[in-house]
Protein backbone atom coordinates (compact mmCIF):
# COMPACT_ATOMS: atom_id res chain seq x y z
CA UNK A 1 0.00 0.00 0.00
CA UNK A 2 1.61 3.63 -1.03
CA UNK A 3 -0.88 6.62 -1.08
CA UNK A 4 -0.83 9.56 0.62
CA UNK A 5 0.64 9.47 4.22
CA UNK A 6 -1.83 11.17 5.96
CA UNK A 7 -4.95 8.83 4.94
CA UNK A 8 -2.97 5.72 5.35
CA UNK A 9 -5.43 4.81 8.06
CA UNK A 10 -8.75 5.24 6.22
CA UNK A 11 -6.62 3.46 3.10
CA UNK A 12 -5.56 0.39 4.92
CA UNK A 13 -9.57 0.13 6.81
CA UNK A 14 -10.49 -0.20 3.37
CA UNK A 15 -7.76 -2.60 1.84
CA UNK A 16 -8.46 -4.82 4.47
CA UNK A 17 -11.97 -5.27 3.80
CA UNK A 18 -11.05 -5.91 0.14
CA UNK A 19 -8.34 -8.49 1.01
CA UNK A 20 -9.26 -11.47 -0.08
CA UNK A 21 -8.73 -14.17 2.79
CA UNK A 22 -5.67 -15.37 1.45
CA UNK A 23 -4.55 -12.55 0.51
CA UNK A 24 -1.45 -10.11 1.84
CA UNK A 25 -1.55 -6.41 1.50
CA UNK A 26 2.26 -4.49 1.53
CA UNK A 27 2.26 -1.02 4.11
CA UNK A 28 5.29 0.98 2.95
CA UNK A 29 6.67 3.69 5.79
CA UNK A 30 5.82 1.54 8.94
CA UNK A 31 8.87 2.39 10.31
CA UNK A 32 9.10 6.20 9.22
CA UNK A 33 13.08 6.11 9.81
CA UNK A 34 12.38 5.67 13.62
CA UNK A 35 10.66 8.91 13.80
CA UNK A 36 7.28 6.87 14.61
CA UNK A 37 9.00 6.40 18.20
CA UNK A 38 8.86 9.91 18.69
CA UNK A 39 6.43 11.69 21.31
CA UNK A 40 5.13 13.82 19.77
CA UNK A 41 4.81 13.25 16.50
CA UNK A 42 7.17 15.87 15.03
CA UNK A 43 4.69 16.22 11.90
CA UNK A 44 1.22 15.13 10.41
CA UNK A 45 2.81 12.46 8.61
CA UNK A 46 4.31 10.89 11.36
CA UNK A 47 0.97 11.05 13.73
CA UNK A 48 -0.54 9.07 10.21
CA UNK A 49 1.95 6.42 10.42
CA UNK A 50 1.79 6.23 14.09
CA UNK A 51 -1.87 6.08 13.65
CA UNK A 52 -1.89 3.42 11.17
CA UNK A 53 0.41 1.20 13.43
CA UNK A 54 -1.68 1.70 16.54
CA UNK A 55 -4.92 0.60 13.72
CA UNK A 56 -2.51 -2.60 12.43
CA UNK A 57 -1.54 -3.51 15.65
CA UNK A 58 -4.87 -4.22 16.68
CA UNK A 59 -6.33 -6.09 13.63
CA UNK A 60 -8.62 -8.63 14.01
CA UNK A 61 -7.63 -12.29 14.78
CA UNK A 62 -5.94 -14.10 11.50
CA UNK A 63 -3.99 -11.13 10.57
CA UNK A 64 -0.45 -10.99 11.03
CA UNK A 65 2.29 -8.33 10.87
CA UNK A 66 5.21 -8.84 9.31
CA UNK A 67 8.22 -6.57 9.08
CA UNK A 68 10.55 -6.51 6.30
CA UNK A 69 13.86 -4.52 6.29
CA UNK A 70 13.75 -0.93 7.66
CA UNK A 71 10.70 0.46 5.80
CA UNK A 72 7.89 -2.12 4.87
CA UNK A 73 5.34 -4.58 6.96
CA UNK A 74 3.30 -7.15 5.24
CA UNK A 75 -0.09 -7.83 6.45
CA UNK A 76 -1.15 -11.53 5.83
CA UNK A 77 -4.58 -12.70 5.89
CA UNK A 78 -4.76 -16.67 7.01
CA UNK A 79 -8.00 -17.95 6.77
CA UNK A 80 -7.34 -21.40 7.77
CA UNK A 81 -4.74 -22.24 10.74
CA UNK A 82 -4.18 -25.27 8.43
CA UNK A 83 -2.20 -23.45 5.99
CA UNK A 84 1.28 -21.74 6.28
CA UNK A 85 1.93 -18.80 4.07
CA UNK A 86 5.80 -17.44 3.59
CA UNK A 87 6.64 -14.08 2.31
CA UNK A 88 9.60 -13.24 0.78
């Protein structure tokens, strides 16, 4: 998922309830280059993306978050616990 920082919230409540229920949907920014530890947020964009992690972070059972390198988080939609998905 890349839009526009500030709605990344609204964008990913609506992603998910397009993702199919195998399906994985990529967040790019998650991370913000650490500012997302900051209190406060030194901007609007970084309140967004610490919005949108406090929004991921408490997504409904079966979804998973993934990080990937410094930037990106995968969330994975597992509709069976009989099936093992990998990501690469």
């Amino acid at each position: 998922m890349v839009a526009d920082t500030i709605n990344y919230v609204n964008y990913y409540r609506r992603s998910l309830d397009l993702l199919s229920p195998h399906g994985v949907m990529l967040i790019d920014n998650v991370l913000w280059d650490g500012d997302v530890l900051k209190q406060p947020a030194p901007d609007e964009k970084t309140a967004a993306i610490q919005a949108l992690n406090r929004t991921v972070s408490s997504a409904p059972p079966g979804l998973t978050l993934l990080p990937i390198a410094h930037l990106h988080a995968v969330t994975v939609s597992v509709a069976s616990h009989n099936r093992v998905l990998f990501v690469q």
